[in-house]
PDB file of N, CA and C in Angstrom:
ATOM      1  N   UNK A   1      -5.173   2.094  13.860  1.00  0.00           N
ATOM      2  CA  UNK A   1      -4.576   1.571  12.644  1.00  0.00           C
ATOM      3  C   UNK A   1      -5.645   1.394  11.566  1.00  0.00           C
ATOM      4  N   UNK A   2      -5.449   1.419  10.255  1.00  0.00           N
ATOM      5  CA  UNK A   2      -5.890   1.165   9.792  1.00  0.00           C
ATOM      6  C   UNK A   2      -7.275   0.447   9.357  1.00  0.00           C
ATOM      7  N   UNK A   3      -6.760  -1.251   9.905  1.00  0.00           N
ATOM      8  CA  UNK A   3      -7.958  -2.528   9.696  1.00  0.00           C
ATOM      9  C   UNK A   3      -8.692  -2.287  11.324  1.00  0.00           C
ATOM     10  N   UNK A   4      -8.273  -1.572  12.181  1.00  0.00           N
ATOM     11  CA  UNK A   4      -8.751  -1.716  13.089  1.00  0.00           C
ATOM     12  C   UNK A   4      -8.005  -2.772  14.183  1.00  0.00           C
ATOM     13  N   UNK A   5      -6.838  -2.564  13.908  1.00  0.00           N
ATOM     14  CA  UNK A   5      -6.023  -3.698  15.129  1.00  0.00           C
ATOM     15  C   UNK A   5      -5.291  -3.044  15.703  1.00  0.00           C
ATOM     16  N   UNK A   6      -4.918  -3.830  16.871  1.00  0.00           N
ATOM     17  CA  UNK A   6      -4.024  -3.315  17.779  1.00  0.00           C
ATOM     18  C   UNK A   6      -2.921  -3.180  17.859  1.00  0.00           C
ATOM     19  N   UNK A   7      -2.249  -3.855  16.586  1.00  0.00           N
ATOM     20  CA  UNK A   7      -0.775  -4.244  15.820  1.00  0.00           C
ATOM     21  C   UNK A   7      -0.870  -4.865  14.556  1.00  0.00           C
ATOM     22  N   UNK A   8       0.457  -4.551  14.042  1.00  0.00           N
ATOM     23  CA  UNK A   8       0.069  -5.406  12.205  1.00  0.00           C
ATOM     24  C   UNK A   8       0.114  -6.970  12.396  1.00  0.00           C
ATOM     25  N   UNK A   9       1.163  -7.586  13.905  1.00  0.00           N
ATOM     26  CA  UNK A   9       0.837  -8.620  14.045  1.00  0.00           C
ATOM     27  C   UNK A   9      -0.709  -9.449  13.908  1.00  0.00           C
ATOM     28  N   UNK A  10      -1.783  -8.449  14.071  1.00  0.00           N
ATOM     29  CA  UNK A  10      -3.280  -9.025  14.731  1.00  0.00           C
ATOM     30  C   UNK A  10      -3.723  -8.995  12.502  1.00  0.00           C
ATOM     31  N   UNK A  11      -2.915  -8.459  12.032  1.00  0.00           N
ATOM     32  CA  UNK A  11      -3.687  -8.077  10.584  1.00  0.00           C
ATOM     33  C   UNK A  11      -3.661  -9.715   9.958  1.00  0.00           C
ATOM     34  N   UNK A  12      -4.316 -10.146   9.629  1.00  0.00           N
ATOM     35  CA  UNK A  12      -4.740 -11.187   8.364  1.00  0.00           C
ATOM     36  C   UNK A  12      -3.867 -11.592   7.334  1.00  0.00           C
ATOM     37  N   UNK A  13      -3.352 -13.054   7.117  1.00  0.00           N
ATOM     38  CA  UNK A  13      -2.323 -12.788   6.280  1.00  0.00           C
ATOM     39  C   UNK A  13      -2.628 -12.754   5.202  1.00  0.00           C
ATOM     40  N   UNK A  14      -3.624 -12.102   4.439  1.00  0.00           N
ATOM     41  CA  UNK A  14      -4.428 -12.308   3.105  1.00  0.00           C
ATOM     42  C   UNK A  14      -5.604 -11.058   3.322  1.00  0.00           C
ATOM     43  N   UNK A  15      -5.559 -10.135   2.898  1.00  0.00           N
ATOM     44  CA  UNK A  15      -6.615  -9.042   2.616  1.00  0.00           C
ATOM     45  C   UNK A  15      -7.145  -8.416   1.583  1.00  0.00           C
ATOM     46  N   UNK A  16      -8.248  -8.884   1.088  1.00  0.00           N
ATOM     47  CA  UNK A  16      -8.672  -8.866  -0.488  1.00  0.00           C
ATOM     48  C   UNK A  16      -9.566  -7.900  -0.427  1.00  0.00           C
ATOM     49  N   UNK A  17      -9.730  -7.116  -1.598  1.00  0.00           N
ATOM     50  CA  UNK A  17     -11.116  -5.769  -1.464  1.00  0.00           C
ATOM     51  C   UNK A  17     -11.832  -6.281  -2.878  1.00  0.00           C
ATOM     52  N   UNK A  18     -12.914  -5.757  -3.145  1.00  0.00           N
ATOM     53  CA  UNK A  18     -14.031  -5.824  -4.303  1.00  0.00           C
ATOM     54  C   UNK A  18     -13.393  -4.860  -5.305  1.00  0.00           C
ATOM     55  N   UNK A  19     -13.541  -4.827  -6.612  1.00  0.00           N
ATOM     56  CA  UNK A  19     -13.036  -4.677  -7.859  1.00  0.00           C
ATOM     57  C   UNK A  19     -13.544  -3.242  -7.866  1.00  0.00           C
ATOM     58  N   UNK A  20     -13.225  -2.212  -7.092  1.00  0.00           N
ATOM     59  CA  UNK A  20     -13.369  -1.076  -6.645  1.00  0.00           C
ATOM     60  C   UNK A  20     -12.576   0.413  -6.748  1.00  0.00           C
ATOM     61  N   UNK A  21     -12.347   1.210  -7.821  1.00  0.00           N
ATOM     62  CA  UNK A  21     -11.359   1.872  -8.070  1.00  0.00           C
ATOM     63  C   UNK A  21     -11.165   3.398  -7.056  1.00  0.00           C
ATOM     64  N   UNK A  22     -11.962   3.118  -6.138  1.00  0.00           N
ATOM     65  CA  UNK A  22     -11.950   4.426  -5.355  1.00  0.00           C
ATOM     66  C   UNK A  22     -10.956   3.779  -3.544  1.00  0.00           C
ATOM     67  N   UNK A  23     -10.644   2.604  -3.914  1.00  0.00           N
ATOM     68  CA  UNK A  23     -10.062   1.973  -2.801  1.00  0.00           C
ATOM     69  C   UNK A  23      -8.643   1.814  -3.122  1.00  0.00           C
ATOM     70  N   UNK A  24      -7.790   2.128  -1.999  1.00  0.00           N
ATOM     71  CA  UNK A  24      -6.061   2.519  -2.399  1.00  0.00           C
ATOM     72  C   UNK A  24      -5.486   1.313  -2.540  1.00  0.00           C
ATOM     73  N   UNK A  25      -5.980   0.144  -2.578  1.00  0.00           N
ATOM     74  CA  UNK A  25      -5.124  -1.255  -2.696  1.00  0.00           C
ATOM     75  C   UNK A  25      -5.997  -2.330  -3.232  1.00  0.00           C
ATOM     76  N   UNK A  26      -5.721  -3.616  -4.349  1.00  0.00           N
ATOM     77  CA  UNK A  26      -6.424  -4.572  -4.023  1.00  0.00           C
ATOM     78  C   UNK A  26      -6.425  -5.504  -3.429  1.00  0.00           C
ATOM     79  N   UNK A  27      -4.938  -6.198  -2.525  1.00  0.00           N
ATOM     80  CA  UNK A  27      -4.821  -7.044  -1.721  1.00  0.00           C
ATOM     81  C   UNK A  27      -4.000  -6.906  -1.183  1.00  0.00           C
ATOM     82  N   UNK A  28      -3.379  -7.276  -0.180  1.00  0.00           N
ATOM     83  CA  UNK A  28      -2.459  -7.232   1.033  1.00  0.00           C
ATOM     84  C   UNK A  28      -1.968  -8.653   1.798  1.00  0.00           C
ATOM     85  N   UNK A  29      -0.898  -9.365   1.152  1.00  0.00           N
ATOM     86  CA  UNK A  29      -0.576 -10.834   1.522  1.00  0.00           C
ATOM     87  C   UNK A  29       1.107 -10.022   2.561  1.00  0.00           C
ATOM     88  N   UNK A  30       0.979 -11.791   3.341  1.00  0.00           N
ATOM     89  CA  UNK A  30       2.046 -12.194   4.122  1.00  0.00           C
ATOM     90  C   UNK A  30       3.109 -12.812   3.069  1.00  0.00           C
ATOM     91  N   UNK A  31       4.222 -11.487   2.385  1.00  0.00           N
ATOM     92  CA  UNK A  31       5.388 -12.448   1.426  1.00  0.00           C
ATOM     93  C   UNK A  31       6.051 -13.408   2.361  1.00  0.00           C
ATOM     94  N   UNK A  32       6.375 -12.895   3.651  1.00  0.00           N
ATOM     95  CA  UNK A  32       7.519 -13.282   4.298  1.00  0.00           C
ATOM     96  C   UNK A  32       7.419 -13.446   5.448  1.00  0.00           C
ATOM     97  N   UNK A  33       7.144 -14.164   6.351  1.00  0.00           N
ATOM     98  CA  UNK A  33       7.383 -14.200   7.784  1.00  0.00           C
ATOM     99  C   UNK A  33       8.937 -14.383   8.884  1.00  0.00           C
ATOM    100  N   UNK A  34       9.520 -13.853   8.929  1.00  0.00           N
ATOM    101  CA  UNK A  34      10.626 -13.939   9.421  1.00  0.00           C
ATOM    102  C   UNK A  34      10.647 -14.067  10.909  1.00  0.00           C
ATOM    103  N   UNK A  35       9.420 -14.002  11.702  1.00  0.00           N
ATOM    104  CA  UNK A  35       9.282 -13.672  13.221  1.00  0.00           C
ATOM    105  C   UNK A  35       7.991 -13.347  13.040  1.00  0.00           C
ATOM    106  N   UNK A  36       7.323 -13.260  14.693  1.00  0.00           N
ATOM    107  CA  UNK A  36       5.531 -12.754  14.964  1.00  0.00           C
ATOM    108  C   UNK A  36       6.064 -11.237  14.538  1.00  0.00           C
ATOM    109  N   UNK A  37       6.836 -10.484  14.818  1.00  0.00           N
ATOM    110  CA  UNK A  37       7.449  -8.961  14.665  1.00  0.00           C
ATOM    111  C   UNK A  37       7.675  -8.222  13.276  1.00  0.00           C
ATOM    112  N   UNK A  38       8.310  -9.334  13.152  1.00  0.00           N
ATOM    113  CA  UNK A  38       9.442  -9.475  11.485  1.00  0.00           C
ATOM    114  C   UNK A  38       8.084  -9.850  10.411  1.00  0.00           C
ATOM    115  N   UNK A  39       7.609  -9.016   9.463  1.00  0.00           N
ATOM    116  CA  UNK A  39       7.054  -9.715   8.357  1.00  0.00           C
ATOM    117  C   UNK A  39       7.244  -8.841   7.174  1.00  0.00           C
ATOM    118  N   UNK A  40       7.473  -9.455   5.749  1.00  0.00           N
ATOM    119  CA  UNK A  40       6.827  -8.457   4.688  1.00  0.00           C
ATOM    120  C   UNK A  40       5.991  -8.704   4.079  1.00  0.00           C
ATOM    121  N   UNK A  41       5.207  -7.646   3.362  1.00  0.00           N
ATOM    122  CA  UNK A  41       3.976  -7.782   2.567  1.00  0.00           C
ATOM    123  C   UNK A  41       4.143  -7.818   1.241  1.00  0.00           C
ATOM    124  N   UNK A  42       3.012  -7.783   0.505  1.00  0.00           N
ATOM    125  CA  UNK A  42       3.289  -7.905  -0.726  1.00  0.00           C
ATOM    126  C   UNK A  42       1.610  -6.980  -0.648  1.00  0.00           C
ATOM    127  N   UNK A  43       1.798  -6.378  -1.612  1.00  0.00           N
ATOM    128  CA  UNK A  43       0.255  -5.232  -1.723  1.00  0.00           C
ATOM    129  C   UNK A  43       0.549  -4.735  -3.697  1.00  0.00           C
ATOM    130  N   UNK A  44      -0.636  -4.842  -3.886  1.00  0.00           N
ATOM    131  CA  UNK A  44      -1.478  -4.878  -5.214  1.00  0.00           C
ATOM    132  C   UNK A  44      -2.123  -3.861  -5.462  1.00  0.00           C
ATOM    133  N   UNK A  45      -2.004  -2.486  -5.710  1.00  0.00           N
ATOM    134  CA  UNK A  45      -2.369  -1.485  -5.939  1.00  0.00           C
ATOM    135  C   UNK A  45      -2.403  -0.966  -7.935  1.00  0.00           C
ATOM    136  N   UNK A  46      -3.470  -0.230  -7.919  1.00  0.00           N
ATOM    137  CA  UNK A  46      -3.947   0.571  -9.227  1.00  0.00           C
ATOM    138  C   UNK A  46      -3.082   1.330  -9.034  1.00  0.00           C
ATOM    139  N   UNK A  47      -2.351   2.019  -8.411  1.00  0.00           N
ATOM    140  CA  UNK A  47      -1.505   3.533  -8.826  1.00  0.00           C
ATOM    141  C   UNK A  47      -0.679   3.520  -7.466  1.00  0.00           C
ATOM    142  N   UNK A  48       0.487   4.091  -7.591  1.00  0.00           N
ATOM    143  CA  UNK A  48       1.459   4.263  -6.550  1.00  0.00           C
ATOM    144  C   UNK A  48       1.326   4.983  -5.371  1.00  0.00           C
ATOM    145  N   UNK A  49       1.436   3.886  -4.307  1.00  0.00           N
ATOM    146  CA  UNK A  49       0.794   4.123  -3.059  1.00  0.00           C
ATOM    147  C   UNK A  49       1.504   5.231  -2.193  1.00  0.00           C
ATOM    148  N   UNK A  50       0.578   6.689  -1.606  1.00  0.00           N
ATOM    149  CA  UNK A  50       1.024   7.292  -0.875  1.00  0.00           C
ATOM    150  C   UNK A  50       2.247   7.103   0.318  1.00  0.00           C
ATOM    151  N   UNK A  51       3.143   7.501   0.746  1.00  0.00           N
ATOM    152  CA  UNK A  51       3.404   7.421   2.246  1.00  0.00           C
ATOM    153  C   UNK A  51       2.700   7.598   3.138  1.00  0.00           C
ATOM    154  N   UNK A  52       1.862   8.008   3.066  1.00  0.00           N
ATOM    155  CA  UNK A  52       1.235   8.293   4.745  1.00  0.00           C
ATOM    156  C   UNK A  52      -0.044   7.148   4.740  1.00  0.00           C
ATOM    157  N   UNK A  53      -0.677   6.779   3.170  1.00  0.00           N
ATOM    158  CA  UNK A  53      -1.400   5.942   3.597  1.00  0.00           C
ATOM    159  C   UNK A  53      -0.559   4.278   4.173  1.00  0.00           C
ATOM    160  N   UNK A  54       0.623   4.174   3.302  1.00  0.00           N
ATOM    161  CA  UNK A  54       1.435   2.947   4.286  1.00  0.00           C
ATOM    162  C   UNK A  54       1.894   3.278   5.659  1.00  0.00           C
ATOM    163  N   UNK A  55       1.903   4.259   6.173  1.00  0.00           N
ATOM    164  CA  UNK A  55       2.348   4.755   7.562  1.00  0.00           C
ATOM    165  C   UNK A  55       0.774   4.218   8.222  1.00  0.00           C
ATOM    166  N   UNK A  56      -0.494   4.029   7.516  1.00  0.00           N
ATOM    167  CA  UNK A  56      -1.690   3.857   8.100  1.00  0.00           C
ATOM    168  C   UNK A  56      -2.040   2.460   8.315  1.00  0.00           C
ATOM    169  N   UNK A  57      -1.117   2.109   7.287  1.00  0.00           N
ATOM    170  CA  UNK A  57      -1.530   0.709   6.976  1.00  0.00           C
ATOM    171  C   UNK A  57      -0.688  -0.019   8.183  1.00  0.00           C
ATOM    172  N   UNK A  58       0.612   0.327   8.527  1.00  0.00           N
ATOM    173  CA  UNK A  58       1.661  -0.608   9.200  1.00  0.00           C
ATOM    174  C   UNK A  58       2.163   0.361  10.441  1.00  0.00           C
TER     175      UNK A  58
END
């Protein structure tokens, strides 16, 4: 995966990057927890994010 986990459960509920324009996102929060299973995000991107890089991400 992506961050290096074993599930998106193990991901951080807050993932911030440096003011960096060659990086596909600037943050990555927990909007919603509905369950350990069940969550949505909320992600902060410069330009409209690929599919396959969210297939990487989650």
């Amino acid at each position: 995966a992506y961050f290096g986990m074993n599930s998106v459960a193990d991901i951080p509920e807050c993932v911030g990057t440096i003011e960096d324009t060659s990086l596909p996102f600037t943050s990555i929060s927990v909007l919603q927890e509905y369950s350990k299973d069940d969550v949505t995000y909320k992600i902060f991107s410069r330009s409209p994010m690929e599919d396959t890089l969210l297939d990487q991400l989650f």
